[in-house]
PDB file of N, CA and C in Angstrom:
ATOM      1  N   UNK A   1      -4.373 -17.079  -6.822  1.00  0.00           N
ATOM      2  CA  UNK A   1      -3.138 -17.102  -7.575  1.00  0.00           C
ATOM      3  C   UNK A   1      -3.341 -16.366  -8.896  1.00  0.00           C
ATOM      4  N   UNK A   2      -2.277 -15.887  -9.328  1.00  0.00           N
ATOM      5  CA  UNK A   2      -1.839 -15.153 -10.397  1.00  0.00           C
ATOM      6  C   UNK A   2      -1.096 -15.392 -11.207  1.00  0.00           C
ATOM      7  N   UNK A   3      -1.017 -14.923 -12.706  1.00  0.00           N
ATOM      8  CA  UNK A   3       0.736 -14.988 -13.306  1.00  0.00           C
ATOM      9  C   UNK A   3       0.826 -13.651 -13.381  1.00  0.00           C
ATOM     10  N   UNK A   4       2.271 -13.664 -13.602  1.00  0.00           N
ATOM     11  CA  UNK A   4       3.438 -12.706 -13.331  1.00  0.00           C
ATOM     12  C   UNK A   4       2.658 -11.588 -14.511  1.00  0.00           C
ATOM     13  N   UNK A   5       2.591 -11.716 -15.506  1.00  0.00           N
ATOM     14  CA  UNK A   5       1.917 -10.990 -16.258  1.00  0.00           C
ATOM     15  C   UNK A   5       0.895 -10.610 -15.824  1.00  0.00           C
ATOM     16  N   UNK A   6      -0.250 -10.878 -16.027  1.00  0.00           N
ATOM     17  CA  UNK A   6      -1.427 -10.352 -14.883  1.00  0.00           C
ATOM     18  C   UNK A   6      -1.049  -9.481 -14.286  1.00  0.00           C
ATOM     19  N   UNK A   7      -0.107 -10.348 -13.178  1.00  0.00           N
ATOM     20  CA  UNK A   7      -0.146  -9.089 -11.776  1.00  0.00           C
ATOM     21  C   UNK A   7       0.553  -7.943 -12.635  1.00  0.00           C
ATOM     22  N   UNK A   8       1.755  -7.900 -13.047  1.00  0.00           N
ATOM     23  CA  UNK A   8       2.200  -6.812 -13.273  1.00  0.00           C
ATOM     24  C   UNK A   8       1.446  -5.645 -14.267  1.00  0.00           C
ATOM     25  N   UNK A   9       0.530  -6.536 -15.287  1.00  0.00           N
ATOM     26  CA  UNK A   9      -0.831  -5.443 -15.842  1.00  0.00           C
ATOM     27  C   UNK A   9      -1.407  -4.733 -14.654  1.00  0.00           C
ATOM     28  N   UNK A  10      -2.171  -5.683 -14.085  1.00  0.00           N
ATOM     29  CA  UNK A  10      -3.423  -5.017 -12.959  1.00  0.00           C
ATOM     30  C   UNK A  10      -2.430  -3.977 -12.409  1.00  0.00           C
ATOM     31  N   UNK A  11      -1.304  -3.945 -12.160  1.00  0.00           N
ATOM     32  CA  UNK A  11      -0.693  -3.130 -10.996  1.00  0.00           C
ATOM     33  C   UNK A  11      -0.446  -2.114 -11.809  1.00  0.00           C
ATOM     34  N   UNK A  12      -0.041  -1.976 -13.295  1.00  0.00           N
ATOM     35  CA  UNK A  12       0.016  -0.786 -14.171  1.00  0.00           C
ATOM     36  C   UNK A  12      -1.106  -0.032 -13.986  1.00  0.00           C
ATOM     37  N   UNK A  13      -2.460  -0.527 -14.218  1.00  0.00           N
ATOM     38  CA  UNK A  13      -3.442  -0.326 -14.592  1.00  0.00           C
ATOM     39  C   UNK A  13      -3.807   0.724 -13.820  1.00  0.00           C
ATOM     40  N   UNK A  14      -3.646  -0.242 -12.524  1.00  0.00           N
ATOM     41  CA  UNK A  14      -4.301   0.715 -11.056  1.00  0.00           C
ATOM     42  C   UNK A  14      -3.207   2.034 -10.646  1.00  0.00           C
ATOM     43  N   UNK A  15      -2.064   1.690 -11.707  1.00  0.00           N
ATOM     44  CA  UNK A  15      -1.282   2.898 -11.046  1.00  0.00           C
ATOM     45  C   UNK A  15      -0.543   3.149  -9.559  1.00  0.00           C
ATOM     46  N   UNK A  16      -0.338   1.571  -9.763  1.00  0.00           N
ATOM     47  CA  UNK A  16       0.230   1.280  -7.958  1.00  0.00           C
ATOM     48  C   UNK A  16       1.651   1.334  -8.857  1.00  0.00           C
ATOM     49  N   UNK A  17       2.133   1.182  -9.861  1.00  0.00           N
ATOM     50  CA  UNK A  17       3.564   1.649 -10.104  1.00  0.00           C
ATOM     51  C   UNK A  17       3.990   2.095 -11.334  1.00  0.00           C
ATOM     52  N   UNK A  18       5.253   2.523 -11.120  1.00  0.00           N
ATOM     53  CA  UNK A  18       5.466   3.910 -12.234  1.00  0.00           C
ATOM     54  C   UNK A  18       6.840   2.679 -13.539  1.00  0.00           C
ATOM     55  N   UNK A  19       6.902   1.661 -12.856  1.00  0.00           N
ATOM     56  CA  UNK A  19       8.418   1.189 -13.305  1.00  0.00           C
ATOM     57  C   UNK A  19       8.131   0.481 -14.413  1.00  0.00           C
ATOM     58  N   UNK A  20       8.752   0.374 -15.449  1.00  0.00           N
ATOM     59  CA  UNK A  20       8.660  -0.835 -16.306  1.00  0.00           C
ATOM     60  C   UNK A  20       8.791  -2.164 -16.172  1.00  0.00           C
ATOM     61  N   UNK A  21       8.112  -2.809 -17.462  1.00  0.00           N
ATOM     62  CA  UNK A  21       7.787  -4.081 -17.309  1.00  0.00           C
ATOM     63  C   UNK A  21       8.758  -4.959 -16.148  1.00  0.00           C
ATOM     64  N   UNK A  22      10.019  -4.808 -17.156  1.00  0.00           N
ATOM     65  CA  UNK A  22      11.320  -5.688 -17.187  1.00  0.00           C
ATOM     66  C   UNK A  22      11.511  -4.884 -15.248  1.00  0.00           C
ATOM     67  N   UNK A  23      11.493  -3.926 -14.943  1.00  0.00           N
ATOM     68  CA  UNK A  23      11.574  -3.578 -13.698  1.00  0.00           C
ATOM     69  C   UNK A  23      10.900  -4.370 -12.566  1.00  0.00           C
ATOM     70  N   UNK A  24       9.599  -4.891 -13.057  1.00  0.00           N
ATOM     71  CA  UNK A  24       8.772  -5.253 -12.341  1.00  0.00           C
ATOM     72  C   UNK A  24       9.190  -6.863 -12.390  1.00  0.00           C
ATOM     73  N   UNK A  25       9.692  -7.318 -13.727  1.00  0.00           N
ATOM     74  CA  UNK A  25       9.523  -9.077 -13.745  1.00  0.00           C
ATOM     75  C   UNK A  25      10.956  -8.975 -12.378  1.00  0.00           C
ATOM     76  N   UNK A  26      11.939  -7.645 -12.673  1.00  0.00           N
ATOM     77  CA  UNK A  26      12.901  -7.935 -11.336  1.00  0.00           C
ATOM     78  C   UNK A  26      12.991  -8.106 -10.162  1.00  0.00           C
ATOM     79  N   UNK A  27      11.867  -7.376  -9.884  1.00  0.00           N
ATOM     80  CA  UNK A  27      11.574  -7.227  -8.481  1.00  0.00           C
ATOM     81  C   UNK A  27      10.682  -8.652  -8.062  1.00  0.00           C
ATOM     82  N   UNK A  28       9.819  -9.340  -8.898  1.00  0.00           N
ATOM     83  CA  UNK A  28       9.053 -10.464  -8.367  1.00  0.00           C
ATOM     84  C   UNK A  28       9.951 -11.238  -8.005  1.00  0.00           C
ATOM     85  N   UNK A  29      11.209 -11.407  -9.065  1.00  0.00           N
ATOM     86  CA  UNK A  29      11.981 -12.353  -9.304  1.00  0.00           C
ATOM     87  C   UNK A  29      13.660 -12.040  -7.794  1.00  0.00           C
ATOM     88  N   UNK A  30      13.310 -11.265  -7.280  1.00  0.00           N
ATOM     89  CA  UNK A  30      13.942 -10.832  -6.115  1.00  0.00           C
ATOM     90  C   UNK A  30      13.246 -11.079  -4.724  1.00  0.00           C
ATOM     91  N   UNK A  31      11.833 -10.696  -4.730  1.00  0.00           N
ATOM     92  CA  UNK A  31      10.546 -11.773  -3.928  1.00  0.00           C
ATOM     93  C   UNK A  31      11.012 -12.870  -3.929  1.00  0.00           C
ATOM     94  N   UNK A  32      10.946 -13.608  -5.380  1.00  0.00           N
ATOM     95  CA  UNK A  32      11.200 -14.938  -5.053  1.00  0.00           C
ATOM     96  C   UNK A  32      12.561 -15.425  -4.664  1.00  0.00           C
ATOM     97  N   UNK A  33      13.441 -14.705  -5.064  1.00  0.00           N
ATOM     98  CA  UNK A  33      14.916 -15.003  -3.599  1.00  0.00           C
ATOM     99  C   UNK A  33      14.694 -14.970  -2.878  1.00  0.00           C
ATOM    100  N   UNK A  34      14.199 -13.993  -2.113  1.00  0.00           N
ATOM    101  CA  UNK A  34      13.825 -13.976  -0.772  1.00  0.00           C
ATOM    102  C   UNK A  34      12.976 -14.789  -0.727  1.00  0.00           C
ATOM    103  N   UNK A  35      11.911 -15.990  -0.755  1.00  0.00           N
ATOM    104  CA  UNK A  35      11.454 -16.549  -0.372  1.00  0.00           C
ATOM    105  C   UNK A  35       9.833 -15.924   0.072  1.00  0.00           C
ATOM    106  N   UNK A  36       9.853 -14.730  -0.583  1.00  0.00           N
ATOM    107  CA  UNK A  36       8.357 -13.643   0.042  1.00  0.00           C
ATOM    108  C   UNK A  36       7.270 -14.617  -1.144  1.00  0.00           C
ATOM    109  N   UNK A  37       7.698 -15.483  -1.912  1.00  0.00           N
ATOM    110  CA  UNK A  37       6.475 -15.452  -3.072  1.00  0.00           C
ATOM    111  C   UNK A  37       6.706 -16.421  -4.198  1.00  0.00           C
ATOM    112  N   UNK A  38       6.116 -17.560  -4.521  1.00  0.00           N
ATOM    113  CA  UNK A  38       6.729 -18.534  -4.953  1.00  0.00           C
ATOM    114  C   UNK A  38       5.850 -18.435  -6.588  1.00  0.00           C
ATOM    115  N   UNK A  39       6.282 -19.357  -7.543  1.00  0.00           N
ATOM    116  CA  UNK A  39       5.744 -19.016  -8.969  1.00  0.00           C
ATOM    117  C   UNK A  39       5.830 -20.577  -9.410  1.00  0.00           C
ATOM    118  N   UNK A  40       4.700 -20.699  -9.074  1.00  0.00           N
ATOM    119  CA  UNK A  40       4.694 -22.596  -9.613  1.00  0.00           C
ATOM    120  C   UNK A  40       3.174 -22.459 -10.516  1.00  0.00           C
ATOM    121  N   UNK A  41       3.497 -23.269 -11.774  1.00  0.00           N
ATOM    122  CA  UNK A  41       2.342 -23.292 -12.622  1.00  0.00           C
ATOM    123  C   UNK A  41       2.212 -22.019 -13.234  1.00  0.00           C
ATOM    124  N   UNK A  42       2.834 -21.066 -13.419  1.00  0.00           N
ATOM    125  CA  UNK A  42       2.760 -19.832 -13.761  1.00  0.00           C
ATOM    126  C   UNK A  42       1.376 -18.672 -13.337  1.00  0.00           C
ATOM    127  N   UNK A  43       1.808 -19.465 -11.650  1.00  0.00           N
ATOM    128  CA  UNK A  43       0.856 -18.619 -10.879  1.00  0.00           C
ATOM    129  C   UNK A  43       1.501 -18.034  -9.883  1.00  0.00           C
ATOM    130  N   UNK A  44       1.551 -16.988  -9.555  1.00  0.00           N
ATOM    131  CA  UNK A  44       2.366 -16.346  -8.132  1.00  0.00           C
ATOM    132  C   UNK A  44       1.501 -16.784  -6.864  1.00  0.00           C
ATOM    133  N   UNK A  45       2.078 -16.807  -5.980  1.00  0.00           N
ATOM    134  CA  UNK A  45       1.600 -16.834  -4.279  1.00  0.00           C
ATOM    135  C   UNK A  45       2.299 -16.569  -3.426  1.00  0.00           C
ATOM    136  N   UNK A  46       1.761 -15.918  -2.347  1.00  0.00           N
ATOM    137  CA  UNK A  46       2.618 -15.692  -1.379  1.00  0.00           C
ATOM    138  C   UNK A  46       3.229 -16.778  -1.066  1.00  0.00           C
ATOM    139  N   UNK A  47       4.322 -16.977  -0.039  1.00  0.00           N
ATOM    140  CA  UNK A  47       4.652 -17.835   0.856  1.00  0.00           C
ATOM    141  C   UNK A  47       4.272 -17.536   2.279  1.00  0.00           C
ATOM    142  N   UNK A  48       4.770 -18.703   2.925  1.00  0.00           N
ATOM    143  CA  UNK A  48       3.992 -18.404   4.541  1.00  0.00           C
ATOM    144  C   UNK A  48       4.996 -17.200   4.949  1.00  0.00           C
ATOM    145  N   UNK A  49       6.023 -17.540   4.637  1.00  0.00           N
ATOM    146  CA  UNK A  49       7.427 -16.141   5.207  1.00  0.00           C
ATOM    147  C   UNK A  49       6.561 -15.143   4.248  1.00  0.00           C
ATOM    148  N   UNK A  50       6.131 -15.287   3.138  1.00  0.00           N
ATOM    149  CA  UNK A  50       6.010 -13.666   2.512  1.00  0.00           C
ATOM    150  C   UNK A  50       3.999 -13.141   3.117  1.00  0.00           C
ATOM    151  N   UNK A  51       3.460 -14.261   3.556  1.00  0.00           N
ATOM    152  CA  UNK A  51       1.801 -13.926   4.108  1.00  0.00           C
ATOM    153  C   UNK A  51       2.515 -13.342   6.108  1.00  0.00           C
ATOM    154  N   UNK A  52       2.989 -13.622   6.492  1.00  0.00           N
ATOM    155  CA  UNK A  52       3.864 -13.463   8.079  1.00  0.00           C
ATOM    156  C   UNK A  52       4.092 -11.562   7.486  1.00  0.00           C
ATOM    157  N   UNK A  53       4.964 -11.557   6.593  1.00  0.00           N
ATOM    158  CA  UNK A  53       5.662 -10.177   6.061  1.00  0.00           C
ATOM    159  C   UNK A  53       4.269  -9.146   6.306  1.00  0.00           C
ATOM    160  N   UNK A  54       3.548  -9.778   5.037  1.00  0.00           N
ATOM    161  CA  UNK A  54       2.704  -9.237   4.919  1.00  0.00           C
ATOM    162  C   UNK A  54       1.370  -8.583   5.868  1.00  0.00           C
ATOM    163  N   UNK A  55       1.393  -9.320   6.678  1.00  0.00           N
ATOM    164  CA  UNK A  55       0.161  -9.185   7.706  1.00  0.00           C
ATOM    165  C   UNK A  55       0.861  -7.996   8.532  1.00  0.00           C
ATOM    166  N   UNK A  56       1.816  -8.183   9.055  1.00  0.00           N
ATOM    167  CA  UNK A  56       3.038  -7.636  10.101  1.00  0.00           C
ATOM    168  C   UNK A  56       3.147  -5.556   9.243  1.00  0.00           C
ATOM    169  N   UNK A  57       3.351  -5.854   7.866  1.00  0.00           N
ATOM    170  CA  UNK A  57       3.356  -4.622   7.341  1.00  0.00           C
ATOM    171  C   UNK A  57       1.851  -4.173   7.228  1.00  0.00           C
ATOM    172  N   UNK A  58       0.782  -4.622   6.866  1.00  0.00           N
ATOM    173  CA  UNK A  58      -0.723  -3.927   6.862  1.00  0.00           C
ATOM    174  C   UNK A  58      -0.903  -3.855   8.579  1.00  0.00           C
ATOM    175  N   UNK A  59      -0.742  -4.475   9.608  1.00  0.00           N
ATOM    176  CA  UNK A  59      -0.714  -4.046  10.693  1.00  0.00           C
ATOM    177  C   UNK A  59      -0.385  -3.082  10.843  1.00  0.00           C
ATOM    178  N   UNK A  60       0.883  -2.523  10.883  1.00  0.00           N
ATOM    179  CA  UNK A  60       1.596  -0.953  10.880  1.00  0.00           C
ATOM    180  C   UNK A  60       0.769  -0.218  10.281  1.00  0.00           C
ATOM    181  N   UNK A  61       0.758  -0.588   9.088  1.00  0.00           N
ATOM    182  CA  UNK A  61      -0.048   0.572   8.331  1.00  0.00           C
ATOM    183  C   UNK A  61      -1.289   0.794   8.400  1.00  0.00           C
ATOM    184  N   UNK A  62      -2.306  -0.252   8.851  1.00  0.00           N
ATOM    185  CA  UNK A  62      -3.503   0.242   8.834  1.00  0.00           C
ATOM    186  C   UNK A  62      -3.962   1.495   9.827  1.00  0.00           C
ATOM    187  N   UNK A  63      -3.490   1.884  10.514  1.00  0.00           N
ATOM    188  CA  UNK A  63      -3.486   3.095  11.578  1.00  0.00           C
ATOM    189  C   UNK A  63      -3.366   4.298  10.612  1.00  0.00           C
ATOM    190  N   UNK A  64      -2.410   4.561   9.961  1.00  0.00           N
ATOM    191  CA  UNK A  64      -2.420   5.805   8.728  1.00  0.00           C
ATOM    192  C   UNK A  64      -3.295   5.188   7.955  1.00  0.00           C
ATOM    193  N   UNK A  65      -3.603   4.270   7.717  1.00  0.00           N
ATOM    194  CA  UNK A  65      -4.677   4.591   6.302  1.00  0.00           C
ATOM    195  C   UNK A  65      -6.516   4.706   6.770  1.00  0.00           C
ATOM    196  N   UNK A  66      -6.490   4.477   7.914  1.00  0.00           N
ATOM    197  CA  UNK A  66      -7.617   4.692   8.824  1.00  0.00           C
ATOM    198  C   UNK A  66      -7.819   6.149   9.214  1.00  0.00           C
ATOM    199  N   UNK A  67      -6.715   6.650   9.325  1.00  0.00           N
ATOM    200  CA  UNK A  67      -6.591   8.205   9.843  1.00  0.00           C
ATOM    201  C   UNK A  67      -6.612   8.597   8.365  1.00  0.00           C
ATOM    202  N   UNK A  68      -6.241   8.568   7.389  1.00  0.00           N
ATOM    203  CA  UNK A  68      -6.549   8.738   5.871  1.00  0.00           C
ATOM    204  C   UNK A  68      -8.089   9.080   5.193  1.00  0.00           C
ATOM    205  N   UNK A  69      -8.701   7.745   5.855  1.00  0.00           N
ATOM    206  CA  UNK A  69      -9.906   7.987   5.673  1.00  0.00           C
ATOM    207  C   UNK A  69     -10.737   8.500   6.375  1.00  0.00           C
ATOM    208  N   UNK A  70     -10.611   8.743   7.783  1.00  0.00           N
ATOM    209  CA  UNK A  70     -10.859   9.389   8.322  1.00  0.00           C
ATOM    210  C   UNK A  70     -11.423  11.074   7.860  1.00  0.00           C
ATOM    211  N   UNK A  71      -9.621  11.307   7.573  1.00  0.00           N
ATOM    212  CA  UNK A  71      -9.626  12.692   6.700  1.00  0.00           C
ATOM    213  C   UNK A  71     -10.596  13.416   5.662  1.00  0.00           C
ATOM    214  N   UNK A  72     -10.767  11.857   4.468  1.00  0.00           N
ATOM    215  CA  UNK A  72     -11.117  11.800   3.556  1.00  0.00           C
ATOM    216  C   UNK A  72     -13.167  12.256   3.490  1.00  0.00           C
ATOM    217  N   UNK A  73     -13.215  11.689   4.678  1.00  0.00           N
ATOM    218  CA  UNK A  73     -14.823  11.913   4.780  1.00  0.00           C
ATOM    219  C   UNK A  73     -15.510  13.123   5.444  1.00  0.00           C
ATOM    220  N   UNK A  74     -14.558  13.705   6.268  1.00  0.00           N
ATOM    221  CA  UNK A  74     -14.937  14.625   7.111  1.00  0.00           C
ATOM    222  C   UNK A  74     -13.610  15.703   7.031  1.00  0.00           C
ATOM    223  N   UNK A  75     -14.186  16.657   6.997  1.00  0.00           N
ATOM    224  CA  UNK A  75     -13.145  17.568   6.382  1.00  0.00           C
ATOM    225  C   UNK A  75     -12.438  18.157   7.948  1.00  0.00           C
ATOM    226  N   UNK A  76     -11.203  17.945   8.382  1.00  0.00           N
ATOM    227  CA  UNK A  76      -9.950  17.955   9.456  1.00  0.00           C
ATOM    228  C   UNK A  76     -10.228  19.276  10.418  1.00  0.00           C
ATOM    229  N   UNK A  77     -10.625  20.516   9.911  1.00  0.00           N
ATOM    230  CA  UNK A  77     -11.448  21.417  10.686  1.00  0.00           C
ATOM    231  C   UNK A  77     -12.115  21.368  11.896  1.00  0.00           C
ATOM    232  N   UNK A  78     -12.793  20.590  11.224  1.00  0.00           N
ATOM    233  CA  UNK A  78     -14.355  20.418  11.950  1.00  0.00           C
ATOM    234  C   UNK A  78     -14.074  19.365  13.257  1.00  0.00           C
ATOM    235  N   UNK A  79     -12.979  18.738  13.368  1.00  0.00           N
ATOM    236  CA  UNK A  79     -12.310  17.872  14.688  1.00  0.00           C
ATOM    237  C   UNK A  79     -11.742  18.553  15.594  1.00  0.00           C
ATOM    238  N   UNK A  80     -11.188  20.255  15.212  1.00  0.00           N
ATOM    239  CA  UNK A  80     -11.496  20.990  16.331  1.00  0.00           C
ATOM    240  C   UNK A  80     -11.782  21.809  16.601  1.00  0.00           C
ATOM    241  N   UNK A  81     -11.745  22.872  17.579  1.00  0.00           N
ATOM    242  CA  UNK A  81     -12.349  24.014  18.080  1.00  0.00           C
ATOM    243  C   UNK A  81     -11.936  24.702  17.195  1.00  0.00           C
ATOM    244  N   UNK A  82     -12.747  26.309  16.616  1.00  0.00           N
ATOM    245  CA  UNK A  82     -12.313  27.375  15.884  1.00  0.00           C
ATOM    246  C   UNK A  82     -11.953  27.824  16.847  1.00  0.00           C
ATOM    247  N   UNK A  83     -10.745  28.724  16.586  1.00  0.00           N
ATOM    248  CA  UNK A  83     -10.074  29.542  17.060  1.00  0.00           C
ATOM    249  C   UNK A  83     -11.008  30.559  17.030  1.00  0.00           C
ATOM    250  N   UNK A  84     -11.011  31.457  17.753  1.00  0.00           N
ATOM    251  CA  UNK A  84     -11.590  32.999  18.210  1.00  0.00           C
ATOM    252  C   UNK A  84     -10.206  34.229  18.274  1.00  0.00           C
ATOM    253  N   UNK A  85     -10.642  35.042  17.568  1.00  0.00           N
ATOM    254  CA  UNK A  85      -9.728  36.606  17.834  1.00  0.00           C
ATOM    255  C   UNK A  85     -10.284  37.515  18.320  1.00  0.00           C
ATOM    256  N   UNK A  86      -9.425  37.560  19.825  1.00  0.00           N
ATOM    257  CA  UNK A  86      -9.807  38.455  20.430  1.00  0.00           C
ATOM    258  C   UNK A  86      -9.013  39.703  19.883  1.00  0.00           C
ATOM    259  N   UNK A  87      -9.764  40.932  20.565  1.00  0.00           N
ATOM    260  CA  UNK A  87      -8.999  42.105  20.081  1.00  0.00           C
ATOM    261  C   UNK A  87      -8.708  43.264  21.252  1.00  0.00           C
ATOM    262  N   UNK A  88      -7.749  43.318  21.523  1.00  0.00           N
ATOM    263  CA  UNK A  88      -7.729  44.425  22.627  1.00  0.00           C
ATOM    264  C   UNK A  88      -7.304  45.797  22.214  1.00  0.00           C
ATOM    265  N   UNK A  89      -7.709  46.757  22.998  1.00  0.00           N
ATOM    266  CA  UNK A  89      -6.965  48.239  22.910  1.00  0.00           C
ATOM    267  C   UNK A  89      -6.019  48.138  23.815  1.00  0.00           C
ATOM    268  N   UNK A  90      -5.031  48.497  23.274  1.00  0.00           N
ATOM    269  CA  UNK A  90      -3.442  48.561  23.666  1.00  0.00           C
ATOM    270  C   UNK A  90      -3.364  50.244  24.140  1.00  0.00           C
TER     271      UNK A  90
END
């Protein structure tokens, strides 16, 4: 668990978002309508509906971010054949 402050530092920090503060207290505070994330003790947590969300979306995504890194280590070339030019007299 977290507070709302916190998270929304660390997430500046790391550059996971571009929005302001007051942008960000909106959006938690729209989580927590929806029921994705609850704020008791002035700590955030998921909820079971927002950990369900969550698993369901890194599922999807872990396939691109695997092929990401993939990329990242071995340069995309080298996975396949060089092409060859042939040359004919016409």
């Amino acid at each position: 668990m977290i507070s709302k402050s916190v998270f929304i530092d660390v997430a500046k920090k790391a550059n996971m978002v571009e929005k302001k503060e007051r942008a960000l207290y909106k959006n938690l505070e729209f989580l927590q309508k929806k029921k994705l994330i609850s704020y008791n003790n002035k700590n955030l947590a998921l909820t079971i509906k927002g950990k369900k969300l969550f698993e369901k979306v890194n599922e999807e995504l872990t396939p691109y971010f695997n092929v990401s890194d993939a990329l990242k280590k071995k340069d995309p070339l080298s996975y396949s054949k060089k092409a060859q030019t042939v040359f004919r007299k016409i």
